[in-house]
Protein backbone atom coordinates (compact mmCIF):
# COMPACT_ATOMS: atom_id res chain seq x y z
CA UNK A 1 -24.11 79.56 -81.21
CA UNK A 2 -24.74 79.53 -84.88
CA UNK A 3 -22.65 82.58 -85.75
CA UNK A 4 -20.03 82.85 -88.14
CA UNK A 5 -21.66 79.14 -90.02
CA UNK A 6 -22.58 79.15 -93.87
CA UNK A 7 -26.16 80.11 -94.79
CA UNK A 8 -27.12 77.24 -96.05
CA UNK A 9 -25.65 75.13 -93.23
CA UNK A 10 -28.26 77.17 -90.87
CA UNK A 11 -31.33 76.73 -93.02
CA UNK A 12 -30.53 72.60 -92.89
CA UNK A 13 -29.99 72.94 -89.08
CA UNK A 14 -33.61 74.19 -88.58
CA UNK A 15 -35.17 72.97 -91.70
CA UNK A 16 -37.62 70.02 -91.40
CA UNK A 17 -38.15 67.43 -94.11
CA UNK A 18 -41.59 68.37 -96.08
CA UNK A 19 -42.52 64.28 -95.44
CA UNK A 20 -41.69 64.10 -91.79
CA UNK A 21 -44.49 66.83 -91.81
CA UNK A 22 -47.22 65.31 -93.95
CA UNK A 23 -50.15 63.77 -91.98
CA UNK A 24 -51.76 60.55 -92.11
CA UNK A 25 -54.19 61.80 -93.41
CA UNK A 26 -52.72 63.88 -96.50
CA UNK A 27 -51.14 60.10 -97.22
CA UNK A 28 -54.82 58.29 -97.44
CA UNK A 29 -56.27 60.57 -99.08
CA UNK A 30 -53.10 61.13 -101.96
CA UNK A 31 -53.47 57.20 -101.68
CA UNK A 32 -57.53 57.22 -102.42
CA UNK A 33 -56.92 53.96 -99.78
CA UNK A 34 -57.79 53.19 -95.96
CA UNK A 35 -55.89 50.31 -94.85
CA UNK A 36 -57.46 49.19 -91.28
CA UNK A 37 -56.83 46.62 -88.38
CA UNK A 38 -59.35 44.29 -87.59
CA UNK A 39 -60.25 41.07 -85.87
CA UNK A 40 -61.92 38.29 -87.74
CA UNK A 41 -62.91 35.81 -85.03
CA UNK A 42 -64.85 38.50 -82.69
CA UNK A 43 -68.95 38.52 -83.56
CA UNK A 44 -70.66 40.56 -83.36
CA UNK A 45 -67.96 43.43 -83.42
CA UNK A 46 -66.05 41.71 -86.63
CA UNK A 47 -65.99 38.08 -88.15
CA UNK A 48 -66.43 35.88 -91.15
CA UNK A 49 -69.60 35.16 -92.37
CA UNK A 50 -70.71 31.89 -93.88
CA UNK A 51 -70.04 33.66 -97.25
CA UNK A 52 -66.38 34.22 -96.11
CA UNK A 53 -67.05 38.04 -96.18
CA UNK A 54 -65.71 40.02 -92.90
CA UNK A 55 -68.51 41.89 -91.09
CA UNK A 56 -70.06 42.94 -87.76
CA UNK A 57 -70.10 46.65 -86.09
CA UNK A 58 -66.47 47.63 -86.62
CA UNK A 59 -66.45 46.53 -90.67
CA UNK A 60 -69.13 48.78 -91.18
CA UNK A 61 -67.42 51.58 -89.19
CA UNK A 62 -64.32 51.20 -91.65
CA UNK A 63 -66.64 51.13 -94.36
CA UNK A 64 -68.58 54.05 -93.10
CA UNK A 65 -65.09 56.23 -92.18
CA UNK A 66 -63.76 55.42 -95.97
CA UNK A 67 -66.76 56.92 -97.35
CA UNK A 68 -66.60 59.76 -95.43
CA UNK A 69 -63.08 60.15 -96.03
CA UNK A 70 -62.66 58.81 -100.01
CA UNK A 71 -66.20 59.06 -101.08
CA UNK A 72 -66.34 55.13 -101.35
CA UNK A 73 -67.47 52.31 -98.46
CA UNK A 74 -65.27 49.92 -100.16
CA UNK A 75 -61.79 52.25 -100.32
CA UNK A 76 -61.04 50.28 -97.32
CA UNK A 77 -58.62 47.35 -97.11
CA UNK A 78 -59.00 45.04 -94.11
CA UNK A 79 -56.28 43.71 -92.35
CA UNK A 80 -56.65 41.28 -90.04
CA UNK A 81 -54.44 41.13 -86.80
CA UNK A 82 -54.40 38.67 -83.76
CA UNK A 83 -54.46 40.79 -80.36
CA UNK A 84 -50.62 40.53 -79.85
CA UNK A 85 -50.12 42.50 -83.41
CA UNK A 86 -52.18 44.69 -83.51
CA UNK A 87 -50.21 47.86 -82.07
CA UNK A 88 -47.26 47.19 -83.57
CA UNK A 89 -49.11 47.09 -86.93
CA UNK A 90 -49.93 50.41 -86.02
CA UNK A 91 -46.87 51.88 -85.00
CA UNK A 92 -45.21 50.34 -87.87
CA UNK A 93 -47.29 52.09 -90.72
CA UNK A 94 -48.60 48.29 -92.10
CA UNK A 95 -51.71 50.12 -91.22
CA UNK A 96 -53.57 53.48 -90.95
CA UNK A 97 -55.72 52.73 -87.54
CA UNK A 98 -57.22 49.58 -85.99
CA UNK A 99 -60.66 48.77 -85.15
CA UNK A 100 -59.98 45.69 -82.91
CA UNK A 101 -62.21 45.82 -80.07
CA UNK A 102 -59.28 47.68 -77.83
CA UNK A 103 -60.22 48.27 -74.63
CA UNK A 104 -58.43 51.22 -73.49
CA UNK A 105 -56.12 51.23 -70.74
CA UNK A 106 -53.43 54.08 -69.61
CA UNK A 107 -50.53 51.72 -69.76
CA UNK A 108 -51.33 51.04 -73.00
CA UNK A 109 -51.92 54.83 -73.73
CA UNK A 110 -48.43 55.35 -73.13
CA UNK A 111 -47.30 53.91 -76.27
CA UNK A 112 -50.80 53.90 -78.65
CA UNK A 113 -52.83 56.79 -79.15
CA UNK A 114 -56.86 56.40 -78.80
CA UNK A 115 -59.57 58.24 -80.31
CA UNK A 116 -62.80 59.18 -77.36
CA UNK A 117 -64.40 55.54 -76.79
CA UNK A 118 -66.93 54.22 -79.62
CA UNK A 119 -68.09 51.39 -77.51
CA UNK A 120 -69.15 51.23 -73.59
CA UNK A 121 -68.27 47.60 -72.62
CA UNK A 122 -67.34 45.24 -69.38
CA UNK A 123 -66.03 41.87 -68.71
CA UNK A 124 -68.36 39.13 -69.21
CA UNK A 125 -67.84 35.35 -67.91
CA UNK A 126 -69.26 32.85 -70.30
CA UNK A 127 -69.46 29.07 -68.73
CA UNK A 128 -70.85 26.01 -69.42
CA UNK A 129 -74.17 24.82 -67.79
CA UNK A 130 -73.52 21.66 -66.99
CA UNK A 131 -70.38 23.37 -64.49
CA UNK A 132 -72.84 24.09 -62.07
CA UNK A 133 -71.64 27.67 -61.42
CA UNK A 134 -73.34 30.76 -60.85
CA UNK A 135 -71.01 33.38 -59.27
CA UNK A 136 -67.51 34.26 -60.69
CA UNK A 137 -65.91 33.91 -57.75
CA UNK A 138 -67.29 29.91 -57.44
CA UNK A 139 -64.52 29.22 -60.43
CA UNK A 140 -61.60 29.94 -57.97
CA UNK A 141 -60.79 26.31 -57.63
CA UNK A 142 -57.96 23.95 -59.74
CA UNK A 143 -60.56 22.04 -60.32
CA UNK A 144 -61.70 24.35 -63.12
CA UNK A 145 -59.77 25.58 -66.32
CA UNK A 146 -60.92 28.99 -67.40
CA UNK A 147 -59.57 30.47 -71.02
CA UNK A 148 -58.62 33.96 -71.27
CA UNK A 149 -57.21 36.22 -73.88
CA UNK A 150 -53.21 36.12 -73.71
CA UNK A 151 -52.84 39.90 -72.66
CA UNK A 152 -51.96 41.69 -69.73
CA UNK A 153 -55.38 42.81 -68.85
CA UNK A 154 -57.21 39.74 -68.76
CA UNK A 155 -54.27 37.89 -67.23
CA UNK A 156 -53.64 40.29 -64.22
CA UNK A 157 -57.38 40.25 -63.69
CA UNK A 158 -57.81 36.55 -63.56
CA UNK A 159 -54.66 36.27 -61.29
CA UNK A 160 -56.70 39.16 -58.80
CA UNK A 161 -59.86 37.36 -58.74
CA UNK A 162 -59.72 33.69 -59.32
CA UNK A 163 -56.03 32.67 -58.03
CA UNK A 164 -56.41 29.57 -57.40
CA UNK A 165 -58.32 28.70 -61.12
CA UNK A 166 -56.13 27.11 -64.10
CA UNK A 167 -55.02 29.29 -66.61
CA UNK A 168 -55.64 28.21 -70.75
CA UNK A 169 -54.49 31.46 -72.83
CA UNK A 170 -55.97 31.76 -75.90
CA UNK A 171 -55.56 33.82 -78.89
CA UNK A 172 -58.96 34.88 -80.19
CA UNK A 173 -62.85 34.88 -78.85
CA UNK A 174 -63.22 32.22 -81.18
CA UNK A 175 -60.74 29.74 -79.77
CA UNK A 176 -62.12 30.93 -76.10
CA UNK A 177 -65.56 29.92 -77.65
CA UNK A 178 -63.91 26.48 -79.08
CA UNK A 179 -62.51 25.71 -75.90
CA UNK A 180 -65.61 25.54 -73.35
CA UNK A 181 -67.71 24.04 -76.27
CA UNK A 182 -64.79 20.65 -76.85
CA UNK A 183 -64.68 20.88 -72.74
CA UNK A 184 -61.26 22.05 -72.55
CA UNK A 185 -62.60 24.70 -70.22
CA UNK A 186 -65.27 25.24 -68.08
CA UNK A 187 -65.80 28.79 -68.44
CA UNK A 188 -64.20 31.57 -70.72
CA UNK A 189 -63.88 35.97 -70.03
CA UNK A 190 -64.68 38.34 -72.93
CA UNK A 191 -66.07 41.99 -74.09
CA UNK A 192 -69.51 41.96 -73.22
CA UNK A 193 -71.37 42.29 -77.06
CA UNK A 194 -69.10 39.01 -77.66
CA UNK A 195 -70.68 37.46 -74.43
CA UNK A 196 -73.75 38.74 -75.49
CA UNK A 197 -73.62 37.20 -79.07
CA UNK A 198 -71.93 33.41 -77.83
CA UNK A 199 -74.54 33.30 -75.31
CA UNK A 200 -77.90 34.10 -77.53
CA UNK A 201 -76.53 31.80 -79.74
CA UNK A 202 -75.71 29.13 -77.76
CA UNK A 203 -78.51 27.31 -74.86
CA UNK A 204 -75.78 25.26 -73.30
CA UNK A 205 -73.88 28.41 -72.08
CA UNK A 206 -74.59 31.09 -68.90
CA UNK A 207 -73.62 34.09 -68.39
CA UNK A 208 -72.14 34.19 -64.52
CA UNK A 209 -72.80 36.67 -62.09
CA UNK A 210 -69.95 39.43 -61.57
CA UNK A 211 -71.02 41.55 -59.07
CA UNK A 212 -68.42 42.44 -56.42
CA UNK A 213 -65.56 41.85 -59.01
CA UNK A 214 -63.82 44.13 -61.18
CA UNK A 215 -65.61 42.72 -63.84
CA UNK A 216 -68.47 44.43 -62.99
CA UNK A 217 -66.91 47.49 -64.15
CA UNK A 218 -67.49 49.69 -67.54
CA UNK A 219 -64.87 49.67 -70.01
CA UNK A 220 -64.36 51.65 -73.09
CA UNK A 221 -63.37 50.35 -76.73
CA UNK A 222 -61.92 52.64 -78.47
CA UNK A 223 -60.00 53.10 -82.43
CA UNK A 224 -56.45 53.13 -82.11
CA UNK A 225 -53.58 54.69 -83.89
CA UNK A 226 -49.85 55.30 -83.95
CA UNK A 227 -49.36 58.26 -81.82
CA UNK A 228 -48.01 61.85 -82.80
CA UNK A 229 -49.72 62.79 -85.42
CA UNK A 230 -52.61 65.04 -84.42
CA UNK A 231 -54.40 66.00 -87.65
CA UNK A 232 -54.89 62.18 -87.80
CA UNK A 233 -55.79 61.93 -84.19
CA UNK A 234 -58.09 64.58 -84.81
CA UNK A 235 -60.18 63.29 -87.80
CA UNK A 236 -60.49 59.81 -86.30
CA UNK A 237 -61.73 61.44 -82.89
CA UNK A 238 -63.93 64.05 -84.37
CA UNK A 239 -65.61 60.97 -86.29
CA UNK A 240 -66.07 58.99 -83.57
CA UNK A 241 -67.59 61.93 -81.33
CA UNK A 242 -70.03 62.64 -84.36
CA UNK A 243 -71.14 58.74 -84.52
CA UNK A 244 -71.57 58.74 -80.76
CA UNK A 245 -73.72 61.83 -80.38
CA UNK A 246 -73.75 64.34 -83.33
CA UNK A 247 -74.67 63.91 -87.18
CA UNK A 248 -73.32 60.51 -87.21
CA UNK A 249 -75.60 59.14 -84.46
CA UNK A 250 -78.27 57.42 -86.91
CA UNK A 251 -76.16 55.37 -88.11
CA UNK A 252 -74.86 54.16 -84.52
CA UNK A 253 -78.89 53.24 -84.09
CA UNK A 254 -78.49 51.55 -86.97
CA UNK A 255 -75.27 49.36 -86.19
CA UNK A 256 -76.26 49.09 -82.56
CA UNK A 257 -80.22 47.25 -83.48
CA UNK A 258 -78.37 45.12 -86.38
CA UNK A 259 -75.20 43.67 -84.74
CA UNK A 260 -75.93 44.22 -80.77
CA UNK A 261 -79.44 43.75 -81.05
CA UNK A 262 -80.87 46.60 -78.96
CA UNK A 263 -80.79 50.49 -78.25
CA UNK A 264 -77.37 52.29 -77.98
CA UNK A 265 -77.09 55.02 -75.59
CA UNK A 266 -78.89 57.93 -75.71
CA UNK A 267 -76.99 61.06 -77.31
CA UNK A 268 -77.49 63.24 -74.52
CA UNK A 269 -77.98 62.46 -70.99
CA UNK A 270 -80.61 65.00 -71.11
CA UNK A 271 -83.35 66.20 -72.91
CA UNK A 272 -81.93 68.98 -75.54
CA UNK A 273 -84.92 70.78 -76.46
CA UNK A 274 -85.31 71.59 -73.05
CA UNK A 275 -81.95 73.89 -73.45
C-alpha cells in the first residue's frame, strides 16, 4: 500500500513520537516530584489536623511511595480533590495518581485504571442515638433524612434499600458528619475506617445494623490512575502488593495500629513456614 512513497514519508507513517512513549514514571522521576490526589475531610484515611497539616493512612502512603520512588517522604505534593474531581484530575495529567479512598467498581474501571486493593472496606451507617434506630432497613421512612455522598454508588444503593427515605447529598465525610451532628439528618453512609473513626469519637452516634443489605458486603479501596500506561500501572501495583503482603507489610502494621487502631490482615491466609 506504501509502495512507490518517499522514504522519509514511510518512516513518519510508522514512526511514534519519543514523548507519546515516555512513562509516567520516567516523567516523576526526570521531575524529582510526586504530585498526588487526596481527600482532606476523610479521618482517619486523610484530613487536617489541628496544626493544619494533612495526614491519616493515605498521606503517609504518598509519603512512603515518594521515598521509595525519589529517595525523599516529602517529594510529594498533595492535591486535594472533592469526590466529583478526582478522576478527571487524573485523566487530565493535574496529577500523577490519587489516593482518595476509591472504592473500586467495574463501571468505573472502564474509564480509570486501579492498582490491586490497599484497603478491605464496607458500607457503614452512622445515626444519631436519640433516632431510635437500630436496623438499616428501620430508616426507610420520609420521616427520616439520610446524607449520602453525591456519587453513583451510594445513590443507587440508597435508592435499592431505603426508597422511601429522603435524600441530602453531600460532598465530603465531613459535611455527612456536620449534617447528623446540626440535625439536618438522622443518619449518614460511609467507608467503614471513617465510620469507625466518627463513631469512637463521638458517644451520641451508633453504628446500625446492616445485615441482610448490600451494605454488609466487602469492598475494596484501591489507588487510581489514568489508564494506558502500564509501566506506571505496574510500579503503583507492585507497591501496593508489597505493602499488603511482601517487604512492605511492616509498615501496613504500622499505619493500620496508628490510624485504624487495630491489626490489619494477616499476609498470608496461611501459615508460610509450613510450605
Amino acid at each position: 500500500m506504501l509502495r512507490g512513497l518517499p522514504l522519509g514519508f514511510v518512516l513518519m507513517f510508522f514512526a511514534v513520537p519519543a514523548s507519546a512513549q515516555e512513562s509516567l514514571l520516567d516523567v516523576v522521576l526526570k521531575r524529582d516530584k510526586l504530585i498526588v490526589a487526596t481527600y482532606s475531610t476523610s479521618p482517619p484515611l486523610a484530613y487536617v489536623d489541628d496544626n493544619g497539616k494533612l495526614v491519616g493512612f493515605e498521606i503517609d502512603m504518598a509519603h512512603e511511595i515518594a521515598k521509595d520512588l525519589l529517595g525523599d517522604p516529602e517529594k510529594v505534593e498533595l492535591v486535594v480533590v472533592q469526590s466529583d474531581g478526582r478522576f478527571p484530575a487524573a485523566l487530565s495529567g493535574k496529577v500523577d495518581f490519587g489516593l482518595c479512598s476509591t472504592t473500586i467498581y467495574p463501571d468505573r474501571a472502564v474509564r480509570i485504571a486501579f492498582t490491586r486493593p490497599y484497603l478491605d472496606t464496607g458500607g457503614s451507617v452512622i445515626a444519631r442515638k436519640d433516632a431510635g434506630i437500630k436496623h438499616v432497613k428501620e430508616l426507610n421512612d420520609p420521616k427520616f433524612t439520610y446524607a449520602i455522598l453525591n456519587v453513583p454508588p451510594a445513590i443507587n444503593r440508597a435508592k435499592l434499600v431505603l426508597p422511601q427515605v429522603k435524600q441530602l447529598l453531600l460532598d465530603s465525610p465531613s459535611a455527612l458528619f456536620l449534617a447528623i451532628k446540626t440535625g439536618r439528618a438522622q443518619a449518614f453512609a460511609i467507608d467503614k475506617p471513617i465510620a469507625d473513626y466518627y463513631e469512637g469519637e463521638n458517644p451520641d452516634l451508633v453504628r446500625l445494623d446492616v445485615s441482610g443489605t448490600p451494605f454488609d458486603f466487602v469492598f475494596q479501596d484501591a489507588i487510581f490512575l489514568k489508564p494506558g500506561d502500564f509501566k506506571w500501572w505496574l510500579f503503583l501495583d507492585t507497591w501496593v502488593g508489597e505493602l499488603r503482603s511482601g517487604s512492605r507489610y511492616e509498615k501496613y502494621i504500622e499505619w493500620y495500629r496508628k490510624w485504624l487502631k487495630r491489626d490489619p490482615p494477616p499476609q498470608r491466609f496461611y501459615d508460610y513456614n509450613k510450605y
